[in-house]
PDB file of N, CA and C in Angstrom:
ATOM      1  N   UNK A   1       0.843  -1.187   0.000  1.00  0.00           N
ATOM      2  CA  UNK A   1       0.000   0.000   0.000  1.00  0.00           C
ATOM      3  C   UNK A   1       0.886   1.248   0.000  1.00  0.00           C
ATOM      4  N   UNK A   2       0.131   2.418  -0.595  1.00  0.00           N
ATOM      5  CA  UNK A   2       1.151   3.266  -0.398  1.00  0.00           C
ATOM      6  C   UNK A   2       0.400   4.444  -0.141  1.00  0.00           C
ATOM      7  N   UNK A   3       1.523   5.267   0.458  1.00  0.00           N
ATOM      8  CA  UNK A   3       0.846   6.471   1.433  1.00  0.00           C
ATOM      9  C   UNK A   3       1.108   7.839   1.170  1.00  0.00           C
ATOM     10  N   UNK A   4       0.366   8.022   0.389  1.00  0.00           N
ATOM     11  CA  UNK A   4       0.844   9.568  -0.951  1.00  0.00           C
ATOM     12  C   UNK A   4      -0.072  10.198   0.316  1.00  0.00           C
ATOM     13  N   UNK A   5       0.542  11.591   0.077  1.00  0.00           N
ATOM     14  CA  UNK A   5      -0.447  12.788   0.860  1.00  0.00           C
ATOM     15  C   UNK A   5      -1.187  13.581   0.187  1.00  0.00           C
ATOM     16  N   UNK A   6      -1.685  12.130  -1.021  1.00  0.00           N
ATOM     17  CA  UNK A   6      -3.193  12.970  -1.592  1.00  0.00           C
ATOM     18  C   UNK A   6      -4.235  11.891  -2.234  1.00  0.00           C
ATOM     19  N   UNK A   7      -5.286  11.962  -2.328  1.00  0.00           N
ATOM     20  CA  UNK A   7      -6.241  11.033  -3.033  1.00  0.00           C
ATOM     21  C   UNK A   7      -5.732  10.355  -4.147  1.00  0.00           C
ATOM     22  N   UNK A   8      -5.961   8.953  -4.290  1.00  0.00           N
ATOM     23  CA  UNK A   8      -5.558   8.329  -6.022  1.00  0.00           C
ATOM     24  C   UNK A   8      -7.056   7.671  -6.687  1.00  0.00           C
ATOM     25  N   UNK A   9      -7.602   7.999  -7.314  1.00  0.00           N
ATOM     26  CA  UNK A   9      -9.232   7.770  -7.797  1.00  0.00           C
ATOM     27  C   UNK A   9      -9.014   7.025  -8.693  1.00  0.00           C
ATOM     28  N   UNK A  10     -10.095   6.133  -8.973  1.00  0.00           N
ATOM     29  CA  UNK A  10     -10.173   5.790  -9.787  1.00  0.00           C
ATOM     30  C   UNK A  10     -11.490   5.960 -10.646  1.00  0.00           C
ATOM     31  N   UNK A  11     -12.079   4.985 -12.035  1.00  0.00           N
ATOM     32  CA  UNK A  11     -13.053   5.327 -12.252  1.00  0.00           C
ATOM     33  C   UNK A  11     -14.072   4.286 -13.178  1.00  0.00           C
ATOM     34  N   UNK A  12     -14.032   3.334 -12.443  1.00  0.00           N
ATOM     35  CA  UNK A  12     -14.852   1.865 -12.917  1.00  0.00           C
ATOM     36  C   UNK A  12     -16.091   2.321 -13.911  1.00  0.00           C
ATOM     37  N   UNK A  13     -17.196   3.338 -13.571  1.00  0.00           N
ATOM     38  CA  UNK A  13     -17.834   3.710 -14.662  1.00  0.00           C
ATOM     39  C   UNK A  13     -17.949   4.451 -15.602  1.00  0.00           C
ATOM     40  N   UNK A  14     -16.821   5.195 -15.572  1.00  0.00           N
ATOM     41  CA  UNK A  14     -16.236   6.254 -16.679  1.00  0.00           C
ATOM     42  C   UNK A  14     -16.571   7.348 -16.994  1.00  0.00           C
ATOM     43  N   UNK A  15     -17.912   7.559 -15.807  1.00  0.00           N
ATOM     44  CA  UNK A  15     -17.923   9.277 -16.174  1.00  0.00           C
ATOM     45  C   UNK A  15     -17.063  10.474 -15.835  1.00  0.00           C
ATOM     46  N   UNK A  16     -16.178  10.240 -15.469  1.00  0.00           N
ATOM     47  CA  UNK A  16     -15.085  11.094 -15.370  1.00  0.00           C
ATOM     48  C   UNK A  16     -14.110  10.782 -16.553  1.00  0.00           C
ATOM     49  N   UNK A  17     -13.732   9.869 -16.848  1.00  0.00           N
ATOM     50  CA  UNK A  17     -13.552   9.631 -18.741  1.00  0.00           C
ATOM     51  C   UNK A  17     -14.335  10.588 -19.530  1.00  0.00           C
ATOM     52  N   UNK A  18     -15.562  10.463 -19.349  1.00  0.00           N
ATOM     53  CA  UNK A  18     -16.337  10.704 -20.442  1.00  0.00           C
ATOM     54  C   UNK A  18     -16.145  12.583 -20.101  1.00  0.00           C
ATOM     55  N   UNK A  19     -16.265  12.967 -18.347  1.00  0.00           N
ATOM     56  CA  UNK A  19     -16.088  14.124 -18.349  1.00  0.00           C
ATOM     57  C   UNK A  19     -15.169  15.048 -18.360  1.00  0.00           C
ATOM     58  N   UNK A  20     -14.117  14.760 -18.690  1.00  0.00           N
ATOM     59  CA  UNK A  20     -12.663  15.119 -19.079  1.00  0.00           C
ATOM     60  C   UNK A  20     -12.475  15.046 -20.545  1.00  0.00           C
ATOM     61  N   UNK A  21     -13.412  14.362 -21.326  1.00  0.00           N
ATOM     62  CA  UNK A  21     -12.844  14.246 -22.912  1.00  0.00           C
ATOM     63  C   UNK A  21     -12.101  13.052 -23.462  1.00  0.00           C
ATOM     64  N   UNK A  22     -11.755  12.042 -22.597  1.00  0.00           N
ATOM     65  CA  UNK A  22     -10.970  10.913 -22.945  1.00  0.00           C
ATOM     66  C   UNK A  22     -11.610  10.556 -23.994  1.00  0.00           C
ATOM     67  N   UNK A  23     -11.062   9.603 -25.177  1.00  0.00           N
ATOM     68  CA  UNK A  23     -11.589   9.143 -26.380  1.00  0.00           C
ATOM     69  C   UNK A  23     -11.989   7.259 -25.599  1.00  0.00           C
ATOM     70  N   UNK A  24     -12.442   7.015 -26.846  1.00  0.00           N
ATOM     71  CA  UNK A  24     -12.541   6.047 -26.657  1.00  0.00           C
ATOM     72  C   UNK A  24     -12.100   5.208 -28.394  1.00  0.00           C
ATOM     73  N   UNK A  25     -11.003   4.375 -27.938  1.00  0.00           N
ATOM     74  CA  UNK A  25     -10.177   3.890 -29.573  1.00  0.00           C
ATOM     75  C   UNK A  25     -11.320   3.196 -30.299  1.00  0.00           C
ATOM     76  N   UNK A  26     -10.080   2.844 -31.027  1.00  0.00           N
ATOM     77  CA  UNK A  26     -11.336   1.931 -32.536  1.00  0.00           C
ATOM     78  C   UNK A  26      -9.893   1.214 -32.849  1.00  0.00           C
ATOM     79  N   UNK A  27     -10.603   0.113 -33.645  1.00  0.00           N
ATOM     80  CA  UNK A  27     -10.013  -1.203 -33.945  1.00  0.00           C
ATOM     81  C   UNK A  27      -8.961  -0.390 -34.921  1.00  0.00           C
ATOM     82  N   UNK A  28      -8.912   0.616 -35.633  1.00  0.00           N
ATOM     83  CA  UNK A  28      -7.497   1.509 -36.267  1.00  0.00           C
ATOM     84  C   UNK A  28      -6.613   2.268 -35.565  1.00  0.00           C
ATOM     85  N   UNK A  29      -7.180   2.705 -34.717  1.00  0.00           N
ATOM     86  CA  UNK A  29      -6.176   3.319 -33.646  1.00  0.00           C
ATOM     87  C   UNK A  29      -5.578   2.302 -31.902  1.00  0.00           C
ATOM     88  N   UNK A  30      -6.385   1.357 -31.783  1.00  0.00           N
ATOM     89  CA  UNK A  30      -5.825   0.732 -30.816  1.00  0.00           C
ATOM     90  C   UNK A  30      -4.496  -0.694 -30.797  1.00  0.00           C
ATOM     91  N   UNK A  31      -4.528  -0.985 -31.884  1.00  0.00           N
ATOM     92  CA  UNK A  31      -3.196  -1.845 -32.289  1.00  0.00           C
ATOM     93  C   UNK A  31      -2.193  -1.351 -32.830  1.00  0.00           C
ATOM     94  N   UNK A  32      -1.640  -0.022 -32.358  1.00  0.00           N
ATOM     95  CA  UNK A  32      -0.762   1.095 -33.332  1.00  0.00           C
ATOM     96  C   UNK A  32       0.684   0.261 -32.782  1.00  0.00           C
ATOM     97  N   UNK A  33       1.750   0.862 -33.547  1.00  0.00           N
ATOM     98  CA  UNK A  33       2.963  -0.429 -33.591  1.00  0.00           C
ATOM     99  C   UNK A  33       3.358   0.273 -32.224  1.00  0.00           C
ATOM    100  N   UNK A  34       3.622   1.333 -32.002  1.00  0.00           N
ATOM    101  CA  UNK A  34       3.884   1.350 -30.611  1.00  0.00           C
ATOM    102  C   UNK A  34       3.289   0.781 -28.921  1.00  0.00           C
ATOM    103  N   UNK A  35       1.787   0.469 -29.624  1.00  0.00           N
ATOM    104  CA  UNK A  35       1.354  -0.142 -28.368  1.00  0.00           C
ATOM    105  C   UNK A  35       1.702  -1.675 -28.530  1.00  0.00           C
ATOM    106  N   UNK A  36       1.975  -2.209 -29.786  1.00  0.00           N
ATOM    107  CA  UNK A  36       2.602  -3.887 -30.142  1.00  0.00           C
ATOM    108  C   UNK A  36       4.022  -3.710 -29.284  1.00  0.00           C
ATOM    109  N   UNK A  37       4.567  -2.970 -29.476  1.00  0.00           N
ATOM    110  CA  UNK A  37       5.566  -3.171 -29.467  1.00  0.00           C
ATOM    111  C   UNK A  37       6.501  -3.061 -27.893  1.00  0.00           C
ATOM    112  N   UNK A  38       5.652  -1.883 -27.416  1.00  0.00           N
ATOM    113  CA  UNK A  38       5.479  -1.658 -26.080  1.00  0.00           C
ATOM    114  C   UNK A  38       4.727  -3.363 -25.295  1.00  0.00           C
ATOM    115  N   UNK A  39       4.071  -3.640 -25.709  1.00  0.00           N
ATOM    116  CA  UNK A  39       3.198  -5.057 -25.275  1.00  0.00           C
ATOM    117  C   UNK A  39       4.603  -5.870 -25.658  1.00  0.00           C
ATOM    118  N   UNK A  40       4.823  -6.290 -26.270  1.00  0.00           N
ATOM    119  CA  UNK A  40       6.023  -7.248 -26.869  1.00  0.00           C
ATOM    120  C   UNK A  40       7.205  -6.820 -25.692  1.00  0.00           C
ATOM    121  N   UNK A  41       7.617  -5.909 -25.383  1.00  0.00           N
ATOM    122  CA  UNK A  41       8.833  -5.559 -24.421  1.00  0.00           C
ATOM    123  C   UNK A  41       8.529  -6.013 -22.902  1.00  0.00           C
ATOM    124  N   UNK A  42       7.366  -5.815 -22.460  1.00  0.00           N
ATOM    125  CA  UNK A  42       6.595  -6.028 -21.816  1.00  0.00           C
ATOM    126  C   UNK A  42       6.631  -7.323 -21.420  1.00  0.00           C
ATOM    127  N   UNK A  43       6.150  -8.277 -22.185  1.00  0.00           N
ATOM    128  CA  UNK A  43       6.021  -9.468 -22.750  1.00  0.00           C
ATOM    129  C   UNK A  43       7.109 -10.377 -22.237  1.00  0.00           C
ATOM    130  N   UNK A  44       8.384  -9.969 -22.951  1.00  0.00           N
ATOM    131  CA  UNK A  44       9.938 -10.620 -22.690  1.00  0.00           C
ATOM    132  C   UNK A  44      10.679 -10.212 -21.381  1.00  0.00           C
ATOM    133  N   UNK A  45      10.140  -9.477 -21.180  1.00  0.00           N
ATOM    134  CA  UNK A  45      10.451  -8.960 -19.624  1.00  0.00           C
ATOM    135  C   UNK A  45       9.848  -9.745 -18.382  1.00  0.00           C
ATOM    136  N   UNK A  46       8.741 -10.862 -18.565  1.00  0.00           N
ATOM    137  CA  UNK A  46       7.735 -11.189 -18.088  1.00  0.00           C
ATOM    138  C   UNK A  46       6.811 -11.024 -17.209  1.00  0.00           C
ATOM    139  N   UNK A  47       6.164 -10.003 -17.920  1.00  0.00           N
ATOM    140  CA  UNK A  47       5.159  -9.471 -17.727  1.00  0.00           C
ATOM    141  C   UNK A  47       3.779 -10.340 -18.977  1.00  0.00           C
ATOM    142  N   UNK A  48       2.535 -10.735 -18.050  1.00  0.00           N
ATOM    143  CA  UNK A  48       1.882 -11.020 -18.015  1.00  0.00           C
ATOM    144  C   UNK A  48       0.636 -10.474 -18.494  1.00  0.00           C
ATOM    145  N   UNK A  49      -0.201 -11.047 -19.321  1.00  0.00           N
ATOM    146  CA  UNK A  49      -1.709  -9.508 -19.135  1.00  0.00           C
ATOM    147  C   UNK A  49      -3.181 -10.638 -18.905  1.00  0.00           C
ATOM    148  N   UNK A  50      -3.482 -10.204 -17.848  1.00  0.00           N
ATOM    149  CA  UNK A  50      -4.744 -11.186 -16.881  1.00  0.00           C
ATOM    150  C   UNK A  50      -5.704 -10.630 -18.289  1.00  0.00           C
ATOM    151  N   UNK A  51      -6.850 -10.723 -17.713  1.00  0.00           N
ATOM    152  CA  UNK A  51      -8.023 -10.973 -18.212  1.00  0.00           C
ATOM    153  C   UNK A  51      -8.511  -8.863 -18.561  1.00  0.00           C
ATOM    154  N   UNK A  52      -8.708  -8.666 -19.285  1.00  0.00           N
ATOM    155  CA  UNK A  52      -9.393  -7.254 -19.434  1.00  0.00           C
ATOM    156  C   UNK A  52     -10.859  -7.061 -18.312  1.00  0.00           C
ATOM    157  N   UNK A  53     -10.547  -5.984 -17.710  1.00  0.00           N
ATOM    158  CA  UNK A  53     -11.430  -4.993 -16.997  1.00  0.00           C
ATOM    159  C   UNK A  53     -12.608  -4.530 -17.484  1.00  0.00           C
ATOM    160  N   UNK A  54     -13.405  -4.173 -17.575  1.00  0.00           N
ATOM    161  CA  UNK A  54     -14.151  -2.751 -18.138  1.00  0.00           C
ATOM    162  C   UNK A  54     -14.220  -2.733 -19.592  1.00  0.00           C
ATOM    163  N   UNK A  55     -14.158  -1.314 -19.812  1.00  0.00           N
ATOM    164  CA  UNK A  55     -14.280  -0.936 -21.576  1.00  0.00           C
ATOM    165  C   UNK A  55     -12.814  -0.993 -21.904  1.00  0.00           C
ATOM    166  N   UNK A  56     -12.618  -2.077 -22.609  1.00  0.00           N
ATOM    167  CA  UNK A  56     -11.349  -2.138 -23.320  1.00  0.00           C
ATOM    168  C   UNK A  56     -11.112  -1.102 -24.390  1.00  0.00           C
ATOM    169  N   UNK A  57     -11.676  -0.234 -24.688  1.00  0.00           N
ATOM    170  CA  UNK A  57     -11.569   0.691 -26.323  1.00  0.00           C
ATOM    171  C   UNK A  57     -10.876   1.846 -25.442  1.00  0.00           C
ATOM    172  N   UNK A  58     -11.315   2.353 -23.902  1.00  0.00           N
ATOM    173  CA  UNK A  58     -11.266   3.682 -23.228  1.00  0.00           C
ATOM    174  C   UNK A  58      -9.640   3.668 -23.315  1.00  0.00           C
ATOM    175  N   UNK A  59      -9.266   4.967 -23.757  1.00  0.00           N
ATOM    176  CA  UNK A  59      -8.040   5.180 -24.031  1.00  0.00           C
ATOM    177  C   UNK A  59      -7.489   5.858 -22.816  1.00  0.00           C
ATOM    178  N   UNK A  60      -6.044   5.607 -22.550  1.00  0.00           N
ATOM    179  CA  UNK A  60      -6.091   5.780 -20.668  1.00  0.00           C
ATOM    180  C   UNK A  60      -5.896   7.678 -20.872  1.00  0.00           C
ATOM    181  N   UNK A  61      -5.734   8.022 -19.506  1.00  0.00           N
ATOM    182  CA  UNK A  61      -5.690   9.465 -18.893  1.00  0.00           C
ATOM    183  C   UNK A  61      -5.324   9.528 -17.509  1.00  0.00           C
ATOM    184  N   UNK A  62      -4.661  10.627 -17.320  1.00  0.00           N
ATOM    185  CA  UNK A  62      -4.751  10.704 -15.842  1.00  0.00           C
ATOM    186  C   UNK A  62      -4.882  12.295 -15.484  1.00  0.00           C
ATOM    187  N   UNK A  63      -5.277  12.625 -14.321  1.00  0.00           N
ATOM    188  CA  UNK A  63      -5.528  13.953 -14.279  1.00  0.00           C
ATOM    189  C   UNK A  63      -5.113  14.674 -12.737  1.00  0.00           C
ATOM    190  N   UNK A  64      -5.033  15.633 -12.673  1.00  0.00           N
ATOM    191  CA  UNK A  64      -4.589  16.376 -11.067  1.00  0.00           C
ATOM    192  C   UNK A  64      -5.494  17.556 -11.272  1.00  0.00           C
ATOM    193  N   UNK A  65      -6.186  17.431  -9.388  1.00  0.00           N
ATOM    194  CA  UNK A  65      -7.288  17.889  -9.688  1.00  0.00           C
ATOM    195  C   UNK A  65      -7.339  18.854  -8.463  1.00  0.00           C
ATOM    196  N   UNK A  66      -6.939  19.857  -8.318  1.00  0.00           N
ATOM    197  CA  UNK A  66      -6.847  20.797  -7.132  1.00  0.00           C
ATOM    198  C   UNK A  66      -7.461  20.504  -5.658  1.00  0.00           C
ATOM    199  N   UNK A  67      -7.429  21.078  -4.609  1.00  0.00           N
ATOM    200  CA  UNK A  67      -8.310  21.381  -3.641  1.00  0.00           C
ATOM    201  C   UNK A  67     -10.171  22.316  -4.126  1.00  0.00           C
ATOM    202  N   UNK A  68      -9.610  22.858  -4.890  1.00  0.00           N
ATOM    203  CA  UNK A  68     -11.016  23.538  -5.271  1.00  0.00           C
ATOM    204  C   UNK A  68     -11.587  23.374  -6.856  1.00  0.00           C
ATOM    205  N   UNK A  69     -11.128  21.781  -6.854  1.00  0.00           N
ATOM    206  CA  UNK A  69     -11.521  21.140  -7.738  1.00  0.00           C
ATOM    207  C   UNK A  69     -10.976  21.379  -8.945  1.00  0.00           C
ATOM    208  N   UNK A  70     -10.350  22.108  -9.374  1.00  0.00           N
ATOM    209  CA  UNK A  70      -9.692  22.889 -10.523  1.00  0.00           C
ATOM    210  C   UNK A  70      -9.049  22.248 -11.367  1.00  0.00           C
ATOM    211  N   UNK A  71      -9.828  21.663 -12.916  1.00  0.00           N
ATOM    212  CA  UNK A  71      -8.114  20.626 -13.479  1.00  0.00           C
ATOM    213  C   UNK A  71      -6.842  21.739 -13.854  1.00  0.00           C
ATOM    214  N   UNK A  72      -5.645  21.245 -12.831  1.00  0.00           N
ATOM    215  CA  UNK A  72      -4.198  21.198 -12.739  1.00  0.00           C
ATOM    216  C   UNK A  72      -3.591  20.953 -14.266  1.00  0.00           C
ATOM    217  N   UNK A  73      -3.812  19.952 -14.404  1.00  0.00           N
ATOM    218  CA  UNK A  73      -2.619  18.954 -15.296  1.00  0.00           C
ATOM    219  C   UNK A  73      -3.205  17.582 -16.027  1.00  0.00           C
ATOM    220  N   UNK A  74      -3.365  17.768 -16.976  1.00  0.00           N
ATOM    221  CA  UNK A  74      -4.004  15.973 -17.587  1.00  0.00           C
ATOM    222  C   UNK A  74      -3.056  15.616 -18.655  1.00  0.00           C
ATOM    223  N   UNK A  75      -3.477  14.371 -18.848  1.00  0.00           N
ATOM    224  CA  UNK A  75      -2.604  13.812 -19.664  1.00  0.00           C
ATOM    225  C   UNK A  75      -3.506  12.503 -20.125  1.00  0.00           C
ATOM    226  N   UNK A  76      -3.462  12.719 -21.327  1.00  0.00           N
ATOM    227  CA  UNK A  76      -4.553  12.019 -22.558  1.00  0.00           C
ATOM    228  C   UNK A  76      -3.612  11.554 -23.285  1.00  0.00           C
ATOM    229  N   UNK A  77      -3.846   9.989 -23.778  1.00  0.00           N
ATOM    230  CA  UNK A  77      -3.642   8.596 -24.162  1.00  0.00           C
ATOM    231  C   UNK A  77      -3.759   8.662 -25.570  1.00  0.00           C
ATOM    232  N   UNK A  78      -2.649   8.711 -26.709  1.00  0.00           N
ATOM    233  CA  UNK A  78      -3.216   8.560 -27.853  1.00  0.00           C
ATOM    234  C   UNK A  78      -3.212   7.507 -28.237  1.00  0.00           C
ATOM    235  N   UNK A  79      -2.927   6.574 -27.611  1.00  0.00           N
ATOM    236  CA  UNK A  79      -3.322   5.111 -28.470  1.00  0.00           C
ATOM    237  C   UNK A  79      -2.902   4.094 -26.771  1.00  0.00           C
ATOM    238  N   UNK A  80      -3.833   3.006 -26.985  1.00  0.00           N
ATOM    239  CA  UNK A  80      -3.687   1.762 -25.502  1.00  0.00           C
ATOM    240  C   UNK A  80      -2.466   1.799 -24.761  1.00  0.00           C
ATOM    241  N   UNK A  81      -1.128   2.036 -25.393  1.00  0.00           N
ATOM    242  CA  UNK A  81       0.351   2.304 -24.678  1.00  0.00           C
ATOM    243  C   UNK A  81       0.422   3.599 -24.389  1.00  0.00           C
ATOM    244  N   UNK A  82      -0.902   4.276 -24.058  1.00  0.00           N
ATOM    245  CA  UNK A  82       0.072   6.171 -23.701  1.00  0.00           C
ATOM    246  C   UNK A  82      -0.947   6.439 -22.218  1.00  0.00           C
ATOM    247  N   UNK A  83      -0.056   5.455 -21.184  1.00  0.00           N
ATOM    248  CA  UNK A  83      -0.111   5.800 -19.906  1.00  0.00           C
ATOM    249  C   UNK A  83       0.729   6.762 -18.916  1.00  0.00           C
ATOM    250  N   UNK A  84       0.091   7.882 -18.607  1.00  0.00           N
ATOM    251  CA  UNK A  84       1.244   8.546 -17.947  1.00  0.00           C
ATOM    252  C   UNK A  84       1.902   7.806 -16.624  1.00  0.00           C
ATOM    253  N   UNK A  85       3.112   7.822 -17.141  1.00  0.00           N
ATOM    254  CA  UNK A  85       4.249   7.125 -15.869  1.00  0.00           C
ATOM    255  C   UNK A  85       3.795   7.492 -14.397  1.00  0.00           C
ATOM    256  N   UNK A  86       3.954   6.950 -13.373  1.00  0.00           N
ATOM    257  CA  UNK A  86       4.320   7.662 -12.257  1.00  0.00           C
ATOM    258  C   UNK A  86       5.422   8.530 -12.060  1.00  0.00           C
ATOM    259  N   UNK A  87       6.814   8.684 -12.541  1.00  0.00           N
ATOM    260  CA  UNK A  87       7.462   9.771 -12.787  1.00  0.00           C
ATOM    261  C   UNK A  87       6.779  11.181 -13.398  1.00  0.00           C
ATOM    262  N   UNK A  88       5.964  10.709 -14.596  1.00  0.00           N
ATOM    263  CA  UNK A  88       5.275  11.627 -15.091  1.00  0.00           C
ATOM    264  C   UNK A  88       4.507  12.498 -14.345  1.00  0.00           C
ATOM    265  N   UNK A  89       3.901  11.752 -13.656  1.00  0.00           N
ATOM    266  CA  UNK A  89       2.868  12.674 -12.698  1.00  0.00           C
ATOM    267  C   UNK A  89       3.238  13.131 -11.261  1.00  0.00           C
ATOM    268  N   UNK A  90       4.553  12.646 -11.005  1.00  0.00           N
ATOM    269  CA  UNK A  90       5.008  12.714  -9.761  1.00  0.00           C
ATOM    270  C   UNK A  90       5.634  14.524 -10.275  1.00  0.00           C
ATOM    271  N   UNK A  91       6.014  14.585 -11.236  1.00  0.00           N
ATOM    272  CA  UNK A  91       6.898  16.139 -12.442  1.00  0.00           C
ATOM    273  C   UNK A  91       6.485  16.766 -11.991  1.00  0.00           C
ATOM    274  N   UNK A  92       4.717  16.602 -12.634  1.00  0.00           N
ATOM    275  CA  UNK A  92       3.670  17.345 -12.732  1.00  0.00           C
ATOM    276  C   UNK A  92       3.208  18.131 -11.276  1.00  0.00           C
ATOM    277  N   UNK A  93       3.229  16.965 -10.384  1.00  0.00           N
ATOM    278  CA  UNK A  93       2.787  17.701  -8.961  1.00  0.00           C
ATOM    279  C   UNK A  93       3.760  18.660  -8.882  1.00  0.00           C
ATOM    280  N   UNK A  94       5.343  18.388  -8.565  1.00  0.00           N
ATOM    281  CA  UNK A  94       5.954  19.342  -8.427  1.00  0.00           C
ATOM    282  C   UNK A  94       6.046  20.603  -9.027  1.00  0.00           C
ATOM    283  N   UNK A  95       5.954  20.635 -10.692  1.00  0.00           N
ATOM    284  CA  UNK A  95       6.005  21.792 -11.341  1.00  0.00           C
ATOM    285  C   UNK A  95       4.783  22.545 -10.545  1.00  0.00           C
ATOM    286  N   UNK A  96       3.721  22.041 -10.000  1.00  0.00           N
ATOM    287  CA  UNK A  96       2.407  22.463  -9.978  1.00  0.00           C
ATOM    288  C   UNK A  96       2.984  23.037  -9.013  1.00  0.00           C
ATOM    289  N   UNK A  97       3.187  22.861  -7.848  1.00  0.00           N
ATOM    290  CA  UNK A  97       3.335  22.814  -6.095  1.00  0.00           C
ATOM    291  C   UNK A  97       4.416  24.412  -6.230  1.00  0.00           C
ATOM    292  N   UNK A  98       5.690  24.137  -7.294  1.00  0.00           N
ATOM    293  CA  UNK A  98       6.336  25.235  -7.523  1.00  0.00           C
ATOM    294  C   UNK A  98       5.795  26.703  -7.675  1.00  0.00           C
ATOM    295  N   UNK A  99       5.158  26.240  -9.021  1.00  0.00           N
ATOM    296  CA  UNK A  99       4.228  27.521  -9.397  1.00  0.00           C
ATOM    297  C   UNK A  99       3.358  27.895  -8.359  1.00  0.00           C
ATOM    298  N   UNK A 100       2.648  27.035  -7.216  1.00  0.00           N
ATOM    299  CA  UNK A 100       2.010  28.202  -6.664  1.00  0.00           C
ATOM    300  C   UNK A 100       2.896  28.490  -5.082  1.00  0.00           C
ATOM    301  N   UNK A 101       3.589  28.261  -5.184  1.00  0.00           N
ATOM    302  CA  UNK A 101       4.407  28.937  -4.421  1.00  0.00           C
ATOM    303  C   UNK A 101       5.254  30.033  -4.313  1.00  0.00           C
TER     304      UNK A 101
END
């Protein structure tokens, strides 16, 4: 478990997908060679992929979302491999935390 000093949400029915703008792929945009290929590295590394969740098409996102609710910072998925890192978003807080300081 881990013990960040802020909320981590998630969103099993997707209206926060849907209310942020996330896409949702199509059979042309979700097998793009970078998400093969990313899967394939993945793969040989052994790493595993269980059974699919939810709406498999929802293209990922992640978002930072103020104290007074305010979107911060998002980051939208252009194809099944464009998950923002935890480095990524760990940046993001800081650049954020900077600026309003």
């Amino acid at each position: 478990m881990f013990n960040f000093p802020f909320a981590c949400l998630g969103d099993p029915s997707g209206e926060a997908y849907e209310a942020y703008g996330l896409e949702r792929g199509n059979i042309g945009r979700m097998p793009s060679f970078r998400s093969v290929w990313r899967g394939a590295l993945a793969f040989f590394r052994g790493h595993r992929q269980g059974l699919p969740v939810g709406d498999r098409f929802r293209l990922p996102g992640a978002f930072i979302i103020g104290p007074d609710v305010m979107l911060l910072w998002a980051w939208r998925g252009r194809d099944a491999s464009g998950h923002a890192g935890a480095e990524m978003i760990l940046d993001a807080l800081d650049e954020i935390n900077t600026e309003i300081e």
